[in-house]
Each structure stands twice: as structure tokens, then as C-alpha cells.
PDB file of N, CA and C in Angstrom:
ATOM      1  N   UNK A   1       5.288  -7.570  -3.677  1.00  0.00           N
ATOM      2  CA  UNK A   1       3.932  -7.442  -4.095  1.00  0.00           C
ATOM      3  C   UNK A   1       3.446  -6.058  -3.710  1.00  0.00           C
ATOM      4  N   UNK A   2       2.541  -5.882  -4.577  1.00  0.00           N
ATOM      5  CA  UNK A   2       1.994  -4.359  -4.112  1.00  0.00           C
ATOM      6  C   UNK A   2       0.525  -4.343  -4.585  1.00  0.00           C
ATOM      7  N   UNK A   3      -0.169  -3.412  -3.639  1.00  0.00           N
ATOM      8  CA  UNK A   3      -1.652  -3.302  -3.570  1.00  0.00           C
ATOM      9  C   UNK A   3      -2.157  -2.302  -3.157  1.00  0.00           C
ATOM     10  N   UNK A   4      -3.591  -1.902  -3.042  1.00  0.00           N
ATOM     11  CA  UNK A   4      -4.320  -0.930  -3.243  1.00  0.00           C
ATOM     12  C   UNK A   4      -5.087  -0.901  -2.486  1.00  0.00           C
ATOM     13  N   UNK A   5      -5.815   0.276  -1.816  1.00  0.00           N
ATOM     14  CA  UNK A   5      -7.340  -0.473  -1.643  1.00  0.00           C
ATOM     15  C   UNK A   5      -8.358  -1.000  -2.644  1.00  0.00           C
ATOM     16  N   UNK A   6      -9.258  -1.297  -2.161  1.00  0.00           N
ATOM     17  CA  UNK A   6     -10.292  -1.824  -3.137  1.00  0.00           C
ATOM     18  C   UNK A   6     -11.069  -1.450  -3.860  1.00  0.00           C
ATOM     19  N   UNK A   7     -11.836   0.128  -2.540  1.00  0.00           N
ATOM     20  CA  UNK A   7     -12.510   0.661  -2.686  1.00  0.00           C
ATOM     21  C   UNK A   7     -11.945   2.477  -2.559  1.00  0.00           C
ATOM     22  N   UNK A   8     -11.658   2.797  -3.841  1.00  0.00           N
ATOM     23  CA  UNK A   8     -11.600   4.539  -3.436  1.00  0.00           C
ATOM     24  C   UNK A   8     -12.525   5.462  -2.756  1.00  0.00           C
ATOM     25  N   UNK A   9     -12.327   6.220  -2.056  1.00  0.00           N
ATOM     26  CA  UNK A   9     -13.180   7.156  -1.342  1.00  0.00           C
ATOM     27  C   UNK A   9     -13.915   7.392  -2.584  1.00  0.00           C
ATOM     28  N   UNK A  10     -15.624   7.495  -1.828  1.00  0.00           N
ATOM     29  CA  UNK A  10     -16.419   7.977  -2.643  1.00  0.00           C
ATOM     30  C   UNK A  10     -17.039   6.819  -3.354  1.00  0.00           C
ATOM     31  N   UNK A  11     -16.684   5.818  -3.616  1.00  0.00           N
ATOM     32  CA  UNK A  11     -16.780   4.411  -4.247  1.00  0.00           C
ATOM     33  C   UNK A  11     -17.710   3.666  -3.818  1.00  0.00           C
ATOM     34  N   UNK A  12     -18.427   3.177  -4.083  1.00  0.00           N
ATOM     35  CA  UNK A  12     -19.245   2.319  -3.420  1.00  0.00           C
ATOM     36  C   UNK A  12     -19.238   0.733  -3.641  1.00  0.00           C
ATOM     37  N   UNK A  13     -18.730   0.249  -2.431  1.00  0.00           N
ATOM     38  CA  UNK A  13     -17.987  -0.947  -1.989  1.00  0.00           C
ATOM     39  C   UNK A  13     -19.285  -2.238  -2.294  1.00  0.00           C
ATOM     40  N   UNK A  14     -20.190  -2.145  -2.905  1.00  0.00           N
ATOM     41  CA  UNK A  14     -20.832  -3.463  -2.660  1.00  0.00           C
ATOM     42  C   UNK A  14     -20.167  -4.266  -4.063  1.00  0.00           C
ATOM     43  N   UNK A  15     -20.331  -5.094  -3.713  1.00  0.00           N
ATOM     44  CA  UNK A  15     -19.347  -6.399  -4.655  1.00  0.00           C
ATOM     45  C   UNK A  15     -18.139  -6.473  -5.127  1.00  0.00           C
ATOM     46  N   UNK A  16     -17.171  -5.438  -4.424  1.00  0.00           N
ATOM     47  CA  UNK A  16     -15.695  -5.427  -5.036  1.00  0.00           C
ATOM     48  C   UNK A  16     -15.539  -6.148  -4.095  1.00  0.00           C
ATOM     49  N   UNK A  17     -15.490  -6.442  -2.547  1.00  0.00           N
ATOM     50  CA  UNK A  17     -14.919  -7.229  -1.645  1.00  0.00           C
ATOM     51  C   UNK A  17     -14.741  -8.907  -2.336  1.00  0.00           C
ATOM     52  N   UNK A  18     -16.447  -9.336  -2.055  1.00  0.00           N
ATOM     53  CA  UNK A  18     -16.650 -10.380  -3.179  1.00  0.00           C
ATOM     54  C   UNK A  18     -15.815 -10.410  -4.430  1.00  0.00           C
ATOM     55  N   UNK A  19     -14.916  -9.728  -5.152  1.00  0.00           N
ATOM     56  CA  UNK A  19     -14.522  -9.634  -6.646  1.00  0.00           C
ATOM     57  C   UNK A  19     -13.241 -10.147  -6.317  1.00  0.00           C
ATOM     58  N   UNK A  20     -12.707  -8.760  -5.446  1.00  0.00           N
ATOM     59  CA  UNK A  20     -10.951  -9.152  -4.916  1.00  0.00           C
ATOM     60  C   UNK A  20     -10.748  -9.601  -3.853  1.00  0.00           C
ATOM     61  N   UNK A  21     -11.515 -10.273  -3.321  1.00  0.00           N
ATOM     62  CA  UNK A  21     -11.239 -11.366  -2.310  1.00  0.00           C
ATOM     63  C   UNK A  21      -9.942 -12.392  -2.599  1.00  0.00           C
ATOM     64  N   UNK A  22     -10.053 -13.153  -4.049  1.00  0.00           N
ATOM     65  CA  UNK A  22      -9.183 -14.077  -4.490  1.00  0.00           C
ATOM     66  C   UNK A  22      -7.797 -13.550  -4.164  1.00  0.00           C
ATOM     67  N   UNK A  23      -7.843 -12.139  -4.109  1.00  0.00           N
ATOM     68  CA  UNK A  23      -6.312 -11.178  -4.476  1.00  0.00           C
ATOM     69  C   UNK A  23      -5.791 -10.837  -3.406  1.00  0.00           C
ATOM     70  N   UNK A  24      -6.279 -10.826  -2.197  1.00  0.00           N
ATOM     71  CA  UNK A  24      -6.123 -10.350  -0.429  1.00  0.00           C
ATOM     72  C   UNK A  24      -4.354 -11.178  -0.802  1.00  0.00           C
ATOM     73  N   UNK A  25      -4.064 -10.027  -0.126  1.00  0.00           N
ATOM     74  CA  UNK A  25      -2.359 -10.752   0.573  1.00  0.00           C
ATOM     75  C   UNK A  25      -2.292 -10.817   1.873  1.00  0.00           C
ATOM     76  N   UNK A  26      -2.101 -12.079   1.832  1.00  0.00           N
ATOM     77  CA  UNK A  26      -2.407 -12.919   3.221  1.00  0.00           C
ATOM     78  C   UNK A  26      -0.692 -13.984   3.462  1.00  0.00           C
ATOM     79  N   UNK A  27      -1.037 -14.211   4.458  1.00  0.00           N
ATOM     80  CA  UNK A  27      -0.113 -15.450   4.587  1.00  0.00           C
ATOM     81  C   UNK A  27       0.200 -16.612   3.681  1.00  0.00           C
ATOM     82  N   UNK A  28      -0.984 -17.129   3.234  1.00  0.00           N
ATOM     83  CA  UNK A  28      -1.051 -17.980   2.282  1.00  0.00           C
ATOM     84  C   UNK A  28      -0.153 -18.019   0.986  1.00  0.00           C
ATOM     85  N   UNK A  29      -0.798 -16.417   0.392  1.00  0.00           N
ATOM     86  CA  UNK A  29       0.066 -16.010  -0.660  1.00  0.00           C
ATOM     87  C   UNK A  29       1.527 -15.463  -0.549  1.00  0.00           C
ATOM     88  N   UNK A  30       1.520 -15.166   0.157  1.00  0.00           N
ATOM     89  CA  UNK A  30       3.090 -14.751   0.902  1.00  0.00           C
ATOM     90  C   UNK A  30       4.083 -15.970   0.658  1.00  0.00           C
ATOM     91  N   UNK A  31       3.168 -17.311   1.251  1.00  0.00           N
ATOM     92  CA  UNK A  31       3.841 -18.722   1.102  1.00  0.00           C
ATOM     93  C   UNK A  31       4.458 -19.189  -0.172  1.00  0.00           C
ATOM     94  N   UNK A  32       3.703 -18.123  -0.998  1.00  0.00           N
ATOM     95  CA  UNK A  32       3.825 -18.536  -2.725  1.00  0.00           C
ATOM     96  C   UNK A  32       5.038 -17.839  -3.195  1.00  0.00           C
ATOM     97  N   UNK A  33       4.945 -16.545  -2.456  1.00  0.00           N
ATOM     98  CA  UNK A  33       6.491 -16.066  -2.768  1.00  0.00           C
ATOM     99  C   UNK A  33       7.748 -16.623  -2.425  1.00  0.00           C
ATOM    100  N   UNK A  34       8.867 -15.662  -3.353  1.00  0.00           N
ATOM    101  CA  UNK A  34      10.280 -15.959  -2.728  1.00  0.00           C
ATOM    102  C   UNK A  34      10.164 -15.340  -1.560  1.00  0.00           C
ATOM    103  N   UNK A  35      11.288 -15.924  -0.664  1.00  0.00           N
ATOM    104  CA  UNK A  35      11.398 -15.985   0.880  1.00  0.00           C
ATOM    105  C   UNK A  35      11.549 -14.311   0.352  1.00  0.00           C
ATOM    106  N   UNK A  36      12.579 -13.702  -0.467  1.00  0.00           N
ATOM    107  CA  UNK A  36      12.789 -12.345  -0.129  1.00  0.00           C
ATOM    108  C   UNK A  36      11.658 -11.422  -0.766  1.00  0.00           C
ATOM    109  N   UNK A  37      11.017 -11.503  -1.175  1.00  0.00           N
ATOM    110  CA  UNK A  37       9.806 -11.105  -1.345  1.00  0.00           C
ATOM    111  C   UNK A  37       9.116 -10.108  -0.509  1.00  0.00           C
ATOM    112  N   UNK A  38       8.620  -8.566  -0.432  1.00  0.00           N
ATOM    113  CA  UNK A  38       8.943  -7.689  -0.199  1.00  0.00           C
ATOM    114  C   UNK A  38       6.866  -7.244  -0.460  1.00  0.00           C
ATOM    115  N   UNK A  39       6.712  -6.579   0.529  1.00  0.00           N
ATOM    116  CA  UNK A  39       5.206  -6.327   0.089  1.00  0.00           C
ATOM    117  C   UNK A  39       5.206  -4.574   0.173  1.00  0.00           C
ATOM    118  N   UNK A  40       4.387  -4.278  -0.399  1.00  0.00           N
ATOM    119  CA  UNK A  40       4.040  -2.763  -0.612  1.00  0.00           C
ATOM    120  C   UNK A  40       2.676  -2.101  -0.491  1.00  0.00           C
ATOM    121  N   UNK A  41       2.348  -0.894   0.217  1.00  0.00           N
ATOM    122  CA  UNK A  41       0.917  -1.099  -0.124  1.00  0.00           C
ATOM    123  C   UNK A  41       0.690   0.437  -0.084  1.00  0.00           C
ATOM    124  N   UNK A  42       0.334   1.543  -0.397  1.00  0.00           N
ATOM    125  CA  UNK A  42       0.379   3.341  -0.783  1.00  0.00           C
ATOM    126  C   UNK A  42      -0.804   3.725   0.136  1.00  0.00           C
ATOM    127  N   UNK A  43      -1.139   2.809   0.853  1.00  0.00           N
ATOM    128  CA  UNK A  43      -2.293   3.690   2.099  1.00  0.00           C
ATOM    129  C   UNK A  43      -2.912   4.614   1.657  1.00  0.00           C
ATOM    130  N   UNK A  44      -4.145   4.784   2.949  1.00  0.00           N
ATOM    131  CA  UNK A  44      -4.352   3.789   3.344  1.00  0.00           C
ATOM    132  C   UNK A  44      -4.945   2.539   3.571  1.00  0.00           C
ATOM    133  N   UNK A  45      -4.380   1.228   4.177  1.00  0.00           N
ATOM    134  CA  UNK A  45      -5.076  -0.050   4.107  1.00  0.00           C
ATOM    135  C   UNK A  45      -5.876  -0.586   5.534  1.00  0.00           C
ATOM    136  N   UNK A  46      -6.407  -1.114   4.332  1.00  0.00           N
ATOM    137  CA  UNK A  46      -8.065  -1.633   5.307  1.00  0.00           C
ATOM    138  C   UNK A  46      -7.589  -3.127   5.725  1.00  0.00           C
ATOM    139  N   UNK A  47      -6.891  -3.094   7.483  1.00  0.00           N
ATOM    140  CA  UNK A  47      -6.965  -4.358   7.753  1.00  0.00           C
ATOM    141  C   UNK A  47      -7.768  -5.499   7.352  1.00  0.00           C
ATOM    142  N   UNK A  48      -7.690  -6.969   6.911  1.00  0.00           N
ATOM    143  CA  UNK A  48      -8.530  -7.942   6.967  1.00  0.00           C
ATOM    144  C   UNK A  48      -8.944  -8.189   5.539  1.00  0.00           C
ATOM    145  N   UNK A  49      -9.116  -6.778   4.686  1.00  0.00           N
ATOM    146  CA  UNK A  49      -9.438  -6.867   3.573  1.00  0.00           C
ATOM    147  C   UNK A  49      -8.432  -7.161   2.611  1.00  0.00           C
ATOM    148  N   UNK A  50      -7.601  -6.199   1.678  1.00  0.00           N
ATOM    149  CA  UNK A  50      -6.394  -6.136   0.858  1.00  0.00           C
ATOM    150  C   UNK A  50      -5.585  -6.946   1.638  1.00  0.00           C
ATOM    151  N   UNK A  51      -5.405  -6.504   2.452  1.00  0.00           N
ATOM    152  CA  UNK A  51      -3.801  -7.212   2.712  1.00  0.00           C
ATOM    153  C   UNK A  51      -4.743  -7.352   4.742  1.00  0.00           C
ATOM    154  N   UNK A  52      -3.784  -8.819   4.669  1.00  0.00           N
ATOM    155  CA  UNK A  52      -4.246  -8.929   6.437  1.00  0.00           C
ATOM    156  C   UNK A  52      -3.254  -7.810   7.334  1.00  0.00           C
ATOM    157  N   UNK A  53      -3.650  -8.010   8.183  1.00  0.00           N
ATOM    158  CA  UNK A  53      -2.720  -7.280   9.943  1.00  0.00           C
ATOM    159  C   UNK A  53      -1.304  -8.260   9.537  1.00  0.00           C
ATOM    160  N   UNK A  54      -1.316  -9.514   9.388  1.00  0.00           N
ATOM    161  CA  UNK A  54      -0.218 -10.446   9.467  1.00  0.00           C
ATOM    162  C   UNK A  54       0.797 -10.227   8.641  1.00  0.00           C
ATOM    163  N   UNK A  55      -0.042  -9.772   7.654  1.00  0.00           N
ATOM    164  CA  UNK A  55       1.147  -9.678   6.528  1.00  0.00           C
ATOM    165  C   UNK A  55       1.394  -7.775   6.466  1.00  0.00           C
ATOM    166  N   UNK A  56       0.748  -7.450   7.077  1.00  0.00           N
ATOM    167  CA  UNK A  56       1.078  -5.621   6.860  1.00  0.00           C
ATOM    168  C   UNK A  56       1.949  -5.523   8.014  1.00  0.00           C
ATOM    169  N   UNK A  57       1.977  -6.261   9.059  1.00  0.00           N
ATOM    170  CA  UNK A  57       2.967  -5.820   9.942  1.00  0.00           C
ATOM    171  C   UNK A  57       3.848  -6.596  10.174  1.00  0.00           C
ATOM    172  N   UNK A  58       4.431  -8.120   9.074  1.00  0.00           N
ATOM    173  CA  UNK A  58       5.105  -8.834   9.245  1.00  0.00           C
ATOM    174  C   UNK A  58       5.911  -8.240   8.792  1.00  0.00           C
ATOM    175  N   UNK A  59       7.517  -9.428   8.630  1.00  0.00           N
ATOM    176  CA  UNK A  59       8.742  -9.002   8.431  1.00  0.00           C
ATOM    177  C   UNK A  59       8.729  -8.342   6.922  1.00  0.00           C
ATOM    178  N   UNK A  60       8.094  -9.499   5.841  1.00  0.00           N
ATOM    179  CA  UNK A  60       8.000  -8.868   4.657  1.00  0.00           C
ATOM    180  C   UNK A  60       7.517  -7.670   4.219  1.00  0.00           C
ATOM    181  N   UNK A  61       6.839  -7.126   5.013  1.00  0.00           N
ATOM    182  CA  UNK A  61       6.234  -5.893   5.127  1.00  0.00           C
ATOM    183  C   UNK A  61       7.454  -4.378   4.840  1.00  0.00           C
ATOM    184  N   UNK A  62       7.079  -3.720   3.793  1.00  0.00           N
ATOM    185  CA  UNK A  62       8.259  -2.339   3.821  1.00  0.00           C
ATOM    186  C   UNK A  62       7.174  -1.331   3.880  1.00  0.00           C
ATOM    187  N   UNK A  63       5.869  -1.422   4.157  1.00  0.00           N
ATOM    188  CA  UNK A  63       4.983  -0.589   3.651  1.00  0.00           C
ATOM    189  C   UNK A  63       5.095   0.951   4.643  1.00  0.00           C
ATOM    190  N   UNK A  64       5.636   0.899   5.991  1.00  0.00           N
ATOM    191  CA  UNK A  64       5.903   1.973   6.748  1.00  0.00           C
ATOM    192  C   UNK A  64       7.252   2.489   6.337  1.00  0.00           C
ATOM    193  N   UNK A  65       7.788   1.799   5.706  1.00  0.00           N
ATOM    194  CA  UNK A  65       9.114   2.703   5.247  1.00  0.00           C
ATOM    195  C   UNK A  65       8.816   3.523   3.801  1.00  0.00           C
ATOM    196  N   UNK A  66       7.682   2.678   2.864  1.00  0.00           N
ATOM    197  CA  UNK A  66       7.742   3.079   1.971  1.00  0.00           C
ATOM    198  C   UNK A  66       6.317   5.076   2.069  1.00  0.00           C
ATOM    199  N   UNK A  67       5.712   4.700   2.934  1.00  0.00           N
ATOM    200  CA  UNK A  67       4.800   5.855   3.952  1.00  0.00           C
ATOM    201  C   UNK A  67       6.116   6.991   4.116  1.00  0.00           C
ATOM    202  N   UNK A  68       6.976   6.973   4.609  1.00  0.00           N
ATOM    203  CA  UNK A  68       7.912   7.808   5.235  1.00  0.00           C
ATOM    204  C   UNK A  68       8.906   8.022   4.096  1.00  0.00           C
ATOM    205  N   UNK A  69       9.331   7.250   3.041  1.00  0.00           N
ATOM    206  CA  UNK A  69       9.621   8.024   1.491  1.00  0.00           C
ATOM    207  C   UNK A  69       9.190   8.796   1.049  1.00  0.00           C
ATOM    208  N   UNK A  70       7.908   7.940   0.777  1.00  0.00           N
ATOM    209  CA  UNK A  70       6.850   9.287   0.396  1.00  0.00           C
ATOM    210  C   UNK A  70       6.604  10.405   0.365  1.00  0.00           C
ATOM    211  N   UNK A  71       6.446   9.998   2.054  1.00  0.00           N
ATOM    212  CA  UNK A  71       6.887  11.953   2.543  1.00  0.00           C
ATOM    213  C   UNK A  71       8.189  12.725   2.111  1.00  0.00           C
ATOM    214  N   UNK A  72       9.399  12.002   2.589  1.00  0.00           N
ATOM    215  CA  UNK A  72      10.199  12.939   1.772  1.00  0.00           C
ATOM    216  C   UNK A  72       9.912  13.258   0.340  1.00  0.00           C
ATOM    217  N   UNK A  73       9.822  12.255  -0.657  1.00  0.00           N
ATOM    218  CA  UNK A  73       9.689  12.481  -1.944  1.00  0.00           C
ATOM    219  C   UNK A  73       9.012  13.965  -2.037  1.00  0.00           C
ATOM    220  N   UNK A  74       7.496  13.864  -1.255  1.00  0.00           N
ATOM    221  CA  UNK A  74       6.508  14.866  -1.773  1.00  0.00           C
ATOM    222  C   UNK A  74       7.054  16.483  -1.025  1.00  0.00           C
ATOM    223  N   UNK A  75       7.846  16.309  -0.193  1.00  0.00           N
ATOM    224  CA  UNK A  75       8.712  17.354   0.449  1.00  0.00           C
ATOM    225  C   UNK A  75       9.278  18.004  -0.440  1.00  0.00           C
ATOM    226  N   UNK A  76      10.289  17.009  -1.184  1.00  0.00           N
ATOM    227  CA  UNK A  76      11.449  17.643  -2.270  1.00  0.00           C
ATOM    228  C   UNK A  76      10.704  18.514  -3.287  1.00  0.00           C
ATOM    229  N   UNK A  77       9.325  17.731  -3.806  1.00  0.00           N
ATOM    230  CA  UNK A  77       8.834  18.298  -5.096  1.00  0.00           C
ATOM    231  C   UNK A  77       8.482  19.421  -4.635  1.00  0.00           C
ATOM    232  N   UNK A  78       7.538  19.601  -3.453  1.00  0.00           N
ATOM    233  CA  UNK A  78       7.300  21.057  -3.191  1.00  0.00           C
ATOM    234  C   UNK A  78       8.070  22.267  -2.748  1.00  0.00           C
ATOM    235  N   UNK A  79       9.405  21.502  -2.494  1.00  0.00           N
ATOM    236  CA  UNK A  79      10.919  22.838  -2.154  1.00  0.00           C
ATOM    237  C   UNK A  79      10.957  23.255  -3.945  1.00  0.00           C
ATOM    238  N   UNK A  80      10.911  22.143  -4.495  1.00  0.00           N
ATOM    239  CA  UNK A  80      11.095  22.694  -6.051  1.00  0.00           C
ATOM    240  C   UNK A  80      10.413  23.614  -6.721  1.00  0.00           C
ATOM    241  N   UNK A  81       9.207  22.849  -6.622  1.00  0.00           N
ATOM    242  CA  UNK A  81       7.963  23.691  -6.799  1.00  0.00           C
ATOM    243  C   UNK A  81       8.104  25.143  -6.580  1.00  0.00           C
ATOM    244  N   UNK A  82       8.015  25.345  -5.125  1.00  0.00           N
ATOM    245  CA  UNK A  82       8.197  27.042  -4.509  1.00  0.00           C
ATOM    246  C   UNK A  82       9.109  27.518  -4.747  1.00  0.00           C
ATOM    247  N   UNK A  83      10.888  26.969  -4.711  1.00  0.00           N
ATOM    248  CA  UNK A  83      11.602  27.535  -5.163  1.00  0.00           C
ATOM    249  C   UNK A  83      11.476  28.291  -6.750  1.00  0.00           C
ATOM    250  N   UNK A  84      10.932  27.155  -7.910  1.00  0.00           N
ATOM    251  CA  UNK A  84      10.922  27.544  -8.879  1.00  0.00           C
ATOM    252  C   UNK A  84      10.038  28.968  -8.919  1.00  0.00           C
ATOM    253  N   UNK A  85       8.643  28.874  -8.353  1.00  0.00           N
ATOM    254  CA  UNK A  85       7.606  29.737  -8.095  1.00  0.00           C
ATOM    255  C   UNK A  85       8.556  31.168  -8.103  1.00  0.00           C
ATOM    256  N   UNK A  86       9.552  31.195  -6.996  1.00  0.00           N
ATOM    257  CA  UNK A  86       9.956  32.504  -6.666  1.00  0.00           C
ATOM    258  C   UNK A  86      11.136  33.101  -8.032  1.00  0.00           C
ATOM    259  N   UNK A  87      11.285  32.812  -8.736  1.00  0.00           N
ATOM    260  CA  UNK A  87      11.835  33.100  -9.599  1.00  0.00           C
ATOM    261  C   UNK A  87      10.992  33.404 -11.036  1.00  0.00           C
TER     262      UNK A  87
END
């Protein structure tokens, strides 16, 4: 599963909580998945809201590995980037 925040910077949060409440990944919904079932989330996340503490730092959780891809990913593009630049 994968998620978002709710509210983008700059956004103004009155009634989206109320909206995507139904959508929070929680334990509950977790229950609904397959056992291997894998959560995701592109930070950063707002404990309690999107996704609980339980499920962001449980086992299903890849979301700190997928944080530390990232970084490489955005590493590579910018060696490219500059490399290309200098030519």
C-alpha cells in the first residue's frame, strides 16, 4: 500500500482529515491485506493521521528503506545532470 499526506504544505487542512479518515492505514487495514503486503509512504508522514506509528514502524513497513533509495536515486540524477552540464 502506498500513501501520501493529506494535506500539502501550504494547504489548508480543514475537512480533508474528516474526508480521508476512512483511508488512514492502520492496523485494521493492514488485517485486510496479504500477510506479505508491503506499505509505502514518500514523506513526510504525519503520525496518527495517514498512516498510524503502528503501522509506519511495523514489520510491513519499507517506508525508511524506500527514504534512503530515494536519496540515492536523486544522487545519480544529479551526477548526470552535472556531468552532462560540463560538456
Amino acid at each position: 500500500m502506498v500513501t501520501d499526506t493529506w494535506v500539502s504544505m501550504g494547504m489548508s487542512g480543514e475537512g480533508r482529515e474528516t474526508v480521508f479518515r476512512p483511508y488512514q492505514i492502520n492496523r485494521e487495514l493492514m488485517g485486510l491485506a496479504d500477510p506479505a503486503a508491503i506499505v509505502m509512504h514518500c514523506l513526510p508522514a504525519y503520525r496518527g493521521k495517514e498512516i498510524t506509528a503502528e503501522v509506519l514502524d511495523g514489520p510491513q513497513s519499507v517506508i525508511w528503506d524506500e527514504a534512503e533509495n530515494r536519496r540515492h536515486a536523486q544522487k545519480a540524477v544529479l551526477s548526470v545532470l552535472v556531468a552532462a552540464a560540463d560538456h
